[in-house]
C-alpha atoms as a PDB file:
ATOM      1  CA  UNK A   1       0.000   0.000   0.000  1.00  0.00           C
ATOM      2  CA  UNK A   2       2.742   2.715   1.162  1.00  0.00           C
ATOM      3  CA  UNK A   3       4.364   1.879  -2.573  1.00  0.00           C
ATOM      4  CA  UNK A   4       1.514   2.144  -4.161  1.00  0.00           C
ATOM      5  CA  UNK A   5       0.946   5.640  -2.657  1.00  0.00           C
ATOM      6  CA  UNK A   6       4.660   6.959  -3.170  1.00  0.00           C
ATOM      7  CA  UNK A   7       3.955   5.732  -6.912  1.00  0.00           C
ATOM      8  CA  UNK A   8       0.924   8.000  -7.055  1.00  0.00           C
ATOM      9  CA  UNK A   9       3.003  11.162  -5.577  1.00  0.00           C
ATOM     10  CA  UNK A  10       5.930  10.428  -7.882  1.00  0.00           C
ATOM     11  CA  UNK A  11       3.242  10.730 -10.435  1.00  0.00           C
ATOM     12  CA  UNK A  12       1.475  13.559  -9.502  1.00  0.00           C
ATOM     13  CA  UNK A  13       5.351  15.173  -9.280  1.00  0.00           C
ATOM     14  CA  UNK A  14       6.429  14.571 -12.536  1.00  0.00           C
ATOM     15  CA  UNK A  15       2.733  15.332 -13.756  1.00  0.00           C
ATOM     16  CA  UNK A  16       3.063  18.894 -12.440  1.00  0.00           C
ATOM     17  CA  UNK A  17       6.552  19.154 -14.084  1.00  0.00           C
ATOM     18  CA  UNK A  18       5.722  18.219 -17.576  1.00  0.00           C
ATOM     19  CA  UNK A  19       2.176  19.071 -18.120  1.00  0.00           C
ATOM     20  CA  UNK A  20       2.574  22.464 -19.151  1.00  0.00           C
ATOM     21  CA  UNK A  21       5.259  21.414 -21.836  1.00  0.00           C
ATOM     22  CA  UNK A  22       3.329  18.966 -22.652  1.00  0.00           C
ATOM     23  CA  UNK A  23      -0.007  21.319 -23.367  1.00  0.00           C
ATOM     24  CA  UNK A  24       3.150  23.654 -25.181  1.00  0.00           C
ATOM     25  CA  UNK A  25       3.658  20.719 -27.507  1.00  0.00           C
ATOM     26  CA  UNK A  26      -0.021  20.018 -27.802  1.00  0.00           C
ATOM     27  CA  UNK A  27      -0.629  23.683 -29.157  1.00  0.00           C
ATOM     28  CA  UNK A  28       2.471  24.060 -31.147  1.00  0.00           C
ATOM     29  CA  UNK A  29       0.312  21.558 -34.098  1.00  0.00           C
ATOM     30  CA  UNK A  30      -2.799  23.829 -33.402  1.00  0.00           C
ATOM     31  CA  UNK A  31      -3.871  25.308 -36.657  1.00  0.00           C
ATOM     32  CA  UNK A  32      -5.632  28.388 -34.333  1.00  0.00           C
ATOM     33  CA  UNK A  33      -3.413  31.174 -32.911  1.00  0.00           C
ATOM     34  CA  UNK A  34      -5.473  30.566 -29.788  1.00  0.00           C
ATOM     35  CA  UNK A  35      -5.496  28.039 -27.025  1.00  0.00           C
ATOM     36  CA  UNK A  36      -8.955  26.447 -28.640  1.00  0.00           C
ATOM     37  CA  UNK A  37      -7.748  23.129 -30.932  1.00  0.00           C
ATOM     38  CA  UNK A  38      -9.026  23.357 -34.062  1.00  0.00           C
ATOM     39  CA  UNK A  39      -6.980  20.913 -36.086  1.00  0.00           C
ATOM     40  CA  UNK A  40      -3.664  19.610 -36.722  1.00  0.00           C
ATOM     41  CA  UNK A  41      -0.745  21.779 -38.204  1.00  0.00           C
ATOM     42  CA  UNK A  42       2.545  22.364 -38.995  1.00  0.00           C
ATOM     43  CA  UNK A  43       2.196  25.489 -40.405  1.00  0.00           C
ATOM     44  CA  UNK A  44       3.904  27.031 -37.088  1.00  0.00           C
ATOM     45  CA  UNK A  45       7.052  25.031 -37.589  1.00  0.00           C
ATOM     46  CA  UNK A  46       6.722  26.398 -40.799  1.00  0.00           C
ATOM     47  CA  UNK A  47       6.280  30.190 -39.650  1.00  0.00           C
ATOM     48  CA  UNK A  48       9.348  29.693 -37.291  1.00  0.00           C
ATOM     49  CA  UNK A  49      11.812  27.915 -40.045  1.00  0.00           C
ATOM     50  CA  UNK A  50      11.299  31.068 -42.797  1.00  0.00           C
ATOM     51  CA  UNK A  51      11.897  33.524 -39.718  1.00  0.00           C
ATOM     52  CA  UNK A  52      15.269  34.870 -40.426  1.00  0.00           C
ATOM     53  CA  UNK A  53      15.611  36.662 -37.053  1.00  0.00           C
ATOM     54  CA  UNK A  54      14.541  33.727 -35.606  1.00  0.00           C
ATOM     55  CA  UNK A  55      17.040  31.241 -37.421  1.00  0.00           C
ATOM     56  CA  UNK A  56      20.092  33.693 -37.006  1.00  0.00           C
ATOM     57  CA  UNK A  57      19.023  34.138 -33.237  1.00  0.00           C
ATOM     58  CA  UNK A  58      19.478  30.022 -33.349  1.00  0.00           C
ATOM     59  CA  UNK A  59      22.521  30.222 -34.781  1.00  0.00           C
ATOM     60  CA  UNK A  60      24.087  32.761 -31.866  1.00  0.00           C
ATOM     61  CA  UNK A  61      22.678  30.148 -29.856  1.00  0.00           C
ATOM     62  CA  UNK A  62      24.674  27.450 -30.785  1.00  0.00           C
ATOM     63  CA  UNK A  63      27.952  29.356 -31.385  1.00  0.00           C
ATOM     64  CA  UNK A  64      27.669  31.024 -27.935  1.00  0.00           C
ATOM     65  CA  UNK A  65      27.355  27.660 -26.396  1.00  0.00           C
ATOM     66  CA  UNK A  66      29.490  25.399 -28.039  1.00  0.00           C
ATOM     67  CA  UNK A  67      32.155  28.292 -27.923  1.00  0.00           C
ATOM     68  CA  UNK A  68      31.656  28.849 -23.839  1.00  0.00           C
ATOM     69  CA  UNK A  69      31.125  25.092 -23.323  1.00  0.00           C
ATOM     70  CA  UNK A  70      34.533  24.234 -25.206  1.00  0.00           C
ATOM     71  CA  UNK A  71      36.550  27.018 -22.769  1.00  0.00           C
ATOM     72  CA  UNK A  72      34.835  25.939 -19.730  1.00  0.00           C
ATOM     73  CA  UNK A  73      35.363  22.520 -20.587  1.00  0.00           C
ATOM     74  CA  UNK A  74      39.188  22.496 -20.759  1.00  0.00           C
ATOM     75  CA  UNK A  75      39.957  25.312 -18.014  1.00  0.00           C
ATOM     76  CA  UNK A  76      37.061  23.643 -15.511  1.00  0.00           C
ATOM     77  CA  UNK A  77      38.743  20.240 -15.603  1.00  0.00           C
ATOM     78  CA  UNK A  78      42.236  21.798 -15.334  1.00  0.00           C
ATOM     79  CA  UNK A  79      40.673  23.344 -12.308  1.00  0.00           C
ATOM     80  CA  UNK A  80      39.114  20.483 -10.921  1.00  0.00           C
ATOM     81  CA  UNK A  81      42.058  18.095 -11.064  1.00  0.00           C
ATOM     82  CA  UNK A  82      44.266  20.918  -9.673  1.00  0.00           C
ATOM     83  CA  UNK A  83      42.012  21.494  -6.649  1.00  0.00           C
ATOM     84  CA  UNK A  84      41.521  17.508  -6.181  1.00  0.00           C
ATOM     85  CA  UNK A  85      45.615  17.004  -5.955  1.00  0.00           C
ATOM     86  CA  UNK A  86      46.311  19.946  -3.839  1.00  0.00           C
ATOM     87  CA  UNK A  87      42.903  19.368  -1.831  1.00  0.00           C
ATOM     88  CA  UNK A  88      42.021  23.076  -1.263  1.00  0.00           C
ATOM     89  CA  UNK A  89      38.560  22.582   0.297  1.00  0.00           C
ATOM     90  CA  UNK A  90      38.146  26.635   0.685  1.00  0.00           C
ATOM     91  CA  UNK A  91      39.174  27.379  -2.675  1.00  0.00           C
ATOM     92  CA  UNK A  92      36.545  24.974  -3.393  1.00  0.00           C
ATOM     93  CA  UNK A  93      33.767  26.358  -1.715  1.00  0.00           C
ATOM     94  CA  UNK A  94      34.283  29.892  -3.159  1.00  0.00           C
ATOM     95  CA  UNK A  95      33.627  27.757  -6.400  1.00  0.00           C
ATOM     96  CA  UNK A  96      29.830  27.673  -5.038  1.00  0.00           C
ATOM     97  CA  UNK A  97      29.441  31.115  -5.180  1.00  0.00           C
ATOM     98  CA  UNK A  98      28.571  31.448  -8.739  1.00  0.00           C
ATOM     99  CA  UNK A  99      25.729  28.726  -8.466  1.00  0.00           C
ATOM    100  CA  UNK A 100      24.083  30.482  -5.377  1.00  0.00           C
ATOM    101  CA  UNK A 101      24.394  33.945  -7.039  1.00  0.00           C
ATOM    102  CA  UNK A 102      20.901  35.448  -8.426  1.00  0.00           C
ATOM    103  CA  UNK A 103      21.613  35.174 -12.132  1.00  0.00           C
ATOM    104  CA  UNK A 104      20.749  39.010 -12.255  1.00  0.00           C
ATOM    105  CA  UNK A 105      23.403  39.694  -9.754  1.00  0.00           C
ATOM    106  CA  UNK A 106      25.946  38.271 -11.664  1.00  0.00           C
ATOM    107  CA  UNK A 107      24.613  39.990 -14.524  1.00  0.00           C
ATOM    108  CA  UNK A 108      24.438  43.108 -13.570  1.00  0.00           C
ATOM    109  CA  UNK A 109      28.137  42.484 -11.898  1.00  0.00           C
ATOM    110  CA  UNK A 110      29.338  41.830 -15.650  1.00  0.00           C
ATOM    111  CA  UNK A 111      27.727  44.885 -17.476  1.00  0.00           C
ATOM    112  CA  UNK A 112      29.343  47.097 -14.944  1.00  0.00           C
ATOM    113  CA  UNK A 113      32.860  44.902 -15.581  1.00  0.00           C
ATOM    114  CA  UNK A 114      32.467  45.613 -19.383  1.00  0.00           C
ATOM    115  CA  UNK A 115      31.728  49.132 -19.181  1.00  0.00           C
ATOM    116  CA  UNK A 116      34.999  49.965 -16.871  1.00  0.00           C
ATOM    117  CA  UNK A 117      36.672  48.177 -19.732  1.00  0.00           C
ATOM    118  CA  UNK A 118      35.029  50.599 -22.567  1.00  0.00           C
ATOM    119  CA  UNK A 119      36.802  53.433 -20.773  1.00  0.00           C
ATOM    120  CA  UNK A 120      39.913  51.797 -21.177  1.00  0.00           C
ATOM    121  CA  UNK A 121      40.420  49.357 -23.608  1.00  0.00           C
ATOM    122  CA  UNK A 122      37.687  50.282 -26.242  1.00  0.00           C
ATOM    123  CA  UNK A 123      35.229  47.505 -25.168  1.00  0.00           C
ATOM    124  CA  UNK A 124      32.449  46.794 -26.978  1.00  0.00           C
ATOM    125  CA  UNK A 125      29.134  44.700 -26.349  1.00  0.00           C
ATOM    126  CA  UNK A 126      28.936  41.872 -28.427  1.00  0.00           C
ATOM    127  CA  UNK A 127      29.034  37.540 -29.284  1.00  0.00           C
ATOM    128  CA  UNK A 128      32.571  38.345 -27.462  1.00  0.00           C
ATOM    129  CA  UNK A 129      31.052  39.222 -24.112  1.00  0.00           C
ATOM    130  CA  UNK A 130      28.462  36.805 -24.197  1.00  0.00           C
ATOM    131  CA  UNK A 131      30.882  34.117 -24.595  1.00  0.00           C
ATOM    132  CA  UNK A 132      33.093  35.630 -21.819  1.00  0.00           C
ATOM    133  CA  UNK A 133      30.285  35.670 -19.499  1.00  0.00           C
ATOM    134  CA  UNK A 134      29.029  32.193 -20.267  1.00  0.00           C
ATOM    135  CA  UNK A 135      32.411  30.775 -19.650  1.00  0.00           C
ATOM    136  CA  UNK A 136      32.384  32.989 -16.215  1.00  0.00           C
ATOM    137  CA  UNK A 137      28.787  31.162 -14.990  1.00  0.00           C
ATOM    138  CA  UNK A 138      29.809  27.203 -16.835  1.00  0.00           C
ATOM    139  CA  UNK A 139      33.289  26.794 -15.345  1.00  0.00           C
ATOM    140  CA  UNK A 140      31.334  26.343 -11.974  1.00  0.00           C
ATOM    141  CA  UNK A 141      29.631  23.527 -13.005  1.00  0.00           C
ATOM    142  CA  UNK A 142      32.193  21.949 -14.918  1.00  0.00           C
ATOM    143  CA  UNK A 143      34.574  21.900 -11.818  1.00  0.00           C
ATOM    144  CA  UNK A 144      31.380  20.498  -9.767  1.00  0.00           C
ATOM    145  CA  UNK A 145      30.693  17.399 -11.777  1.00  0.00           C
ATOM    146  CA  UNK A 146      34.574  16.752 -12.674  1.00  0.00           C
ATOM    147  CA  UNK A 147      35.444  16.976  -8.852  1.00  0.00           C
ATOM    148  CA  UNK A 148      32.340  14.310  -8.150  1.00  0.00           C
ATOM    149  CA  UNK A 149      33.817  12.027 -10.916  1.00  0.00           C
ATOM    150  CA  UNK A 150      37.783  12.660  -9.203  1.00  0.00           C
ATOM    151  CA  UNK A 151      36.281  11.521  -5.868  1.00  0.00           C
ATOM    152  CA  UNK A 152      35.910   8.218  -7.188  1.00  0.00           C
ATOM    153  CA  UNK A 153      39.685   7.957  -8.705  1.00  0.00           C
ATOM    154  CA  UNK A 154      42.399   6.383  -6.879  1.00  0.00           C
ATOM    155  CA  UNK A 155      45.772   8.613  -6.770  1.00  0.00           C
ATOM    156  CA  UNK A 156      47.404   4.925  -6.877  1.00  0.00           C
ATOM    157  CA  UNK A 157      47.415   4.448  -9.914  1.00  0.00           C
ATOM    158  CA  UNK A 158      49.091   7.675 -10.650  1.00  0.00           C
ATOM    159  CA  UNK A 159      51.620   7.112  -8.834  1.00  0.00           C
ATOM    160  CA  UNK A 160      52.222   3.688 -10.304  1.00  0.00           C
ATOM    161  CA  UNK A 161      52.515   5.057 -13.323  1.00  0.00           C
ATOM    162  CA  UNK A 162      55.277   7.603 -12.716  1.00  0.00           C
ATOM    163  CA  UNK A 163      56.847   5.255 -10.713  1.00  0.00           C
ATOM    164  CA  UNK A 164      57.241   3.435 -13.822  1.00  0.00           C
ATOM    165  CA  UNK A 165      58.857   6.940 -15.508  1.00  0.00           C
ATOM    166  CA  UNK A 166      55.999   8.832 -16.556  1.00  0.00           C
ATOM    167  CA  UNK A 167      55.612  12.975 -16.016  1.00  0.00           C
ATOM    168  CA  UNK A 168      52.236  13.879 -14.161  1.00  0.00           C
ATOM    169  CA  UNK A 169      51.112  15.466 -17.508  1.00  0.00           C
ATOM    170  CA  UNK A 170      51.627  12.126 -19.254  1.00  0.00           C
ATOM    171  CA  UNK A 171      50.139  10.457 -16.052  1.00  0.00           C
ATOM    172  CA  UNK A 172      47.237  12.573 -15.935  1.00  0.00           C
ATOM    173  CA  UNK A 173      46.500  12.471 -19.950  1.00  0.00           C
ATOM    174  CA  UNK A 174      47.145   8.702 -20.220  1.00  0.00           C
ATOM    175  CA  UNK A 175      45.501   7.166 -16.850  1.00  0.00           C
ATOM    176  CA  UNK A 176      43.649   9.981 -15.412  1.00  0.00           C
ATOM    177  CA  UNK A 177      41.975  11.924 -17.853  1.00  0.00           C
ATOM    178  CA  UNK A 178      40.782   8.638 -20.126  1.00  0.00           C
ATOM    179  CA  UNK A 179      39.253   7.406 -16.750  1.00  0.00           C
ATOM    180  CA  UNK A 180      37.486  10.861 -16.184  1.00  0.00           C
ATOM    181  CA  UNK A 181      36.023  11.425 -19.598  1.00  0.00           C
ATOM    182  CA  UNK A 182      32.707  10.045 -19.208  1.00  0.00           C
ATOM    183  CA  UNK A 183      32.418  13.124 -16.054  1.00  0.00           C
ATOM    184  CA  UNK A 184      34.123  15.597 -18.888  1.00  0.00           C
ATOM    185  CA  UNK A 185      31.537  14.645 -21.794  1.00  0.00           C
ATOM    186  CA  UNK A 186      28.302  14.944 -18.807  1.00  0.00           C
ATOM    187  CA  UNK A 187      29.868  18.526 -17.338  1.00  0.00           C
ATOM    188  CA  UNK A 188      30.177  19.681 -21.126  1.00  0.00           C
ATOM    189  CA  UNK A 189      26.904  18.522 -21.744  1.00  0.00           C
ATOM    190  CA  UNK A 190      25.391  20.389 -18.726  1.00  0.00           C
ATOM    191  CA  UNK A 191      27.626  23.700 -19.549  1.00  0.00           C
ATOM    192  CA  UNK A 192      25.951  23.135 -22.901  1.00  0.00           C
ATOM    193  CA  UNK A 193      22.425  23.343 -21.538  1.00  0.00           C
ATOM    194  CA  UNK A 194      22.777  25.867 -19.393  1.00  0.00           C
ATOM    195  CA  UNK A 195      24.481  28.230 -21.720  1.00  0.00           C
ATOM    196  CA  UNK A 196      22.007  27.731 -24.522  1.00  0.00           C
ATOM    197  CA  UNK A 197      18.955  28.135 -22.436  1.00  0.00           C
ATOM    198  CA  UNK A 198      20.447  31.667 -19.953  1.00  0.00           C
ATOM    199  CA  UNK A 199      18.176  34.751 -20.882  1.00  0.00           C
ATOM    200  CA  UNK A 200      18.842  36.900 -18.137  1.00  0.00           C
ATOM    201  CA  UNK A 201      22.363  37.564 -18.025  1.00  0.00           C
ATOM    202  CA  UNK A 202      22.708  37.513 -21.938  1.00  0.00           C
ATOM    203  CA  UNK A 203      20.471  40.112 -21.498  1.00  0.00           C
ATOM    204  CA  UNK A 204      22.801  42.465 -19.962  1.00  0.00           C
ATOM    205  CA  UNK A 205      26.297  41.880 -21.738  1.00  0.00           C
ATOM    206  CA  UNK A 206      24.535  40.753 -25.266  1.00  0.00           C
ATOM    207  CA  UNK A 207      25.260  43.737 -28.043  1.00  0.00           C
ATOM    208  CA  UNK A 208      22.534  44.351 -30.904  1.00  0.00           C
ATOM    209  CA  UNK A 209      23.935  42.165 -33.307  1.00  0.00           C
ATOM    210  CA  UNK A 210      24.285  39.296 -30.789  1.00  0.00           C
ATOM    211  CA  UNK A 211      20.767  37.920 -29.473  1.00  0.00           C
ATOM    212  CA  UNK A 212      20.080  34.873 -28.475  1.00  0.00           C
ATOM    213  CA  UNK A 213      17.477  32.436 -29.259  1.00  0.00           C
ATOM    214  CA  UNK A 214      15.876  32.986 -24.880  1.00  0.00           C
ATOM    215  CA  UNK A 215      16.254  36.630 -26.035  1.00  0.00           C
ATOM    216  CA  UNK A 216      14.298  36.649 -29.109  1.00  0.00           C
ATOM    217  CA  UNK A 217      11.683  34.381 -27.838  1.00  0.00           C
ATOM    218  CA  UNK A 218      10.845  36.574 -24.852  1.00  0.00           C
ATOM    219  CA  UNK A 219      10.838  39.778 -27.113  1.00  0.00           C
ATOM    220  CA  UNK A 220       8.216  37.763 -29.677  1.00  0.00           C
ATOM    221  CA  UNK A 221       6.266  37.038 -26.274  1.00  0.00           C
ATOM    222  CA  UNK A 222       6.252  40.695 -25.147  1.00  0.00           C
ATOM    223  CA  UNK A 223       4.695  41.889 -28.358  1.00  0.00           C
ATOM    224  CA  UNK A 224       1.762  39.841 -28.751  1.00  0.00           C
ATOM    225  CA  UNK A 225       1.374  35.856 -28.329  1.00  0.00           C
ATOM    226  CA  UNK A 226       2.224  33.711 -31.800  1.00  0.00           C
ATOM    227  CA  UNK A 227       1.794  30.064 -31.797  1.00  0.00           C
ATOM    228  CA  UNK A 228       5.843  30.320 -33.625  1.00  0.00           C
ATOM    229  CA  UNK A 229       6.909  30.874 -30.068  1.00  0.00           C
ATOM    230  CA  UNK A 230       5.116  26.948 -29.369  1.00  0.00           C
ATOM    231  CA  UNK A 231       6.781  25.587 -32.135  1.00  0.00           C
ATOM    232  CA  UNK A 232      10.675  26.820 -31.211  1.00  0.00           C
ATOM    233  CA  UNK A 233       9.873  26.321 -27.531  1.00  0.00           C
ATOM    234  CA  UNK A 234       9.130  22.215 -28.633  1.00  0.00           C
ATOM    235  CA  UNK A 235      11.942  22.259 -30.434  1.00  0.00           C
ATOM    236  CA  UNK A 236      14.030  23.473 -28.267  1.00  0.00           C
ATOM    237  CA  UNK A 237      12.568  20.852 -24.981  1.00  0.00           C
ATOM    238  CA  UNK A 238      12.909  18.015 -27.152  1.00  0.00           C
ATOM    239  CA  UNK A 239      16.542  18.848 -27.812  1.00  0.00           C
ATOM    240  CA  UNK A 240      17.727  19.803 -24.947  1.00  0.00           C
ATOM    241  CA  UNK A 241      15.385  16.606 -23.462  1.00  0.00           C
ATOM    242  CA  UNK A 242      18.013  14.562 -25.149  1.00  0.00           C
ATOM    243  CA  UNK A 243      20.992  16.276 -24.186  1.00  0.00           C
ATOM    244  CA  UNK A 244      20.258  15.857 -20.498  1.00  0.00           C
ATOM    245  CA  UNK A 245      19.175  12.010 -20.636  1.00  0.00           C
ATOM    246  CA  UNK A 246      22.834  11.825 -22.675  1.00  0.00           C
ATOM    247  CA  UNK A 247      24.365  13.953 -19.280  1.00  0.00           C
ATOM    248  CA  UNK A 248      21.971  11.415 -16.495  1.00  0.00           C
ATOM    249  CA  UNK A 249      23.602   8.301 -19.136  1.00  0.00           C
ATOM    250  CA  UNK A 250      27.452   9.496 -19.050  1.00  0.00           C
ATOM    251  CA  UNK A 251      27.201  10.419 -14.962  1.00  0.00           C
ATOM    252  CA  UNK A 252      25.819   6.676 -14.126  1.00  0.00           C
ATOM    253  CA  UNK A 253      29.238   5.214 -16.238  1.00  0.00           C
END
């Protein structure tokens, strides 16, 4: 009886997760601009594929993360397997800081960064600073999910193998790093995510020729509802659905 119940609540949960998405998902093939179905469609897909602002806002997208997910990638691991060998715990914890920051602190943080910058070294808002920022917010959670994986690792085996004449950067690229790529592959996953999906501090550091697709799909929303907004916002679940059962698949390895 008590696991029947539990079954009921983790259905009810996940129920008032996904619901709304799925009603999103539901509307996105509604052939009305309204919530009221009255037929199948894919005339919205349609609308969203010819919009060019929409499609170049995509592309930003995807070069802002892949670009901030590379950096944060490499320097976050560096980071991770530094702190784990020296064992700073307090360097460690100021690590944190960046998750439990309100997104519009850090935000506002950067834009004030950048624009003591423009006095001095001719700084301009643009993909540049986005990318910059990104990288700033990722590394955080790169370091995270590496150090979880390096918890796991034993030093041993290291030292075996420059015992048997091998530098620690041949160590760690040859027996540590092979060992910790299924960790590397979920963090850059997860840096992926949450670079593609940030609105609000893009927001702040983004120049006019560098939107984002969270930017452009907020501004459509502002200015009066169209189903095109349903169609992207699928889209863009189902992808990034994928992406994080690939990160829950890699962490389990």
């Amino acid at each position: 009886m008590r696991q029947r119940w539990l079954s009921f609540y983790a259905a009810g949960a996940y129920l008032f997760l996904h619901l709304p998405l799925a009603v999103l998902a539901v509307f996105s093939f509604n052939s009305s601009r309204f919530t009221v179905w009255e037929g199948f469609t894919l005339a919205w897909y349609e609308v969203a594929w010819r919009d060019e602002h929409l499609l170049e806002a995509t592309m930003n997208s995807f070069v802002v993360a892949a670009s901030a997910t590379g950096i944060a990638t490499a320097v976050g691991t560096l980071c991770a397997y530094a702190l784990w060998k020296r064992g700073c715990l307090w360097i460690s914890a100021t690590l944190y800081l960046s998750l439990v920051t309100p997104e519009i602190v850090l935000g506002v943080a950067l834009l004030a960064f950048y624009q003591w910058l423009f006095r001095h070294l001719n700084f301009q808002l643009g993909m540049h600073t986005v990318i910059l920022a990104h990288v700033m917010f990722s590394i955080a959670y790169v370091v995270t999910v590496v150090s979880a994986r390096l918890r796991g690792f034993d030093r041993a085996q290291e030292e075996a193998a420059m015992d048997l004449g091998a530098t620690e950067w041949q160590a760690f690229f040859r027996v540590t790093l092979p060992q910790l790529l299924p960790g590397v592959f979920s963090a850059a996953l997860l840096a992926f995510i949450i670079s593609f999906d940030d609105f609000v501090i893009t927001s702040f550091v983004a120049g006019v020729d560098s939107e984002t697709l969270p930017m452009v799909i907020y501004s459509m929303a502002r200015k009066g509802f169209s189903p095109a907004v349903n169609a992207i916002s699928t889209v863009i679940v189902f992808v990034l659905g994928v992406l994080i059962l690939l990160v829950e698949r890699l962490r389990e390895r």
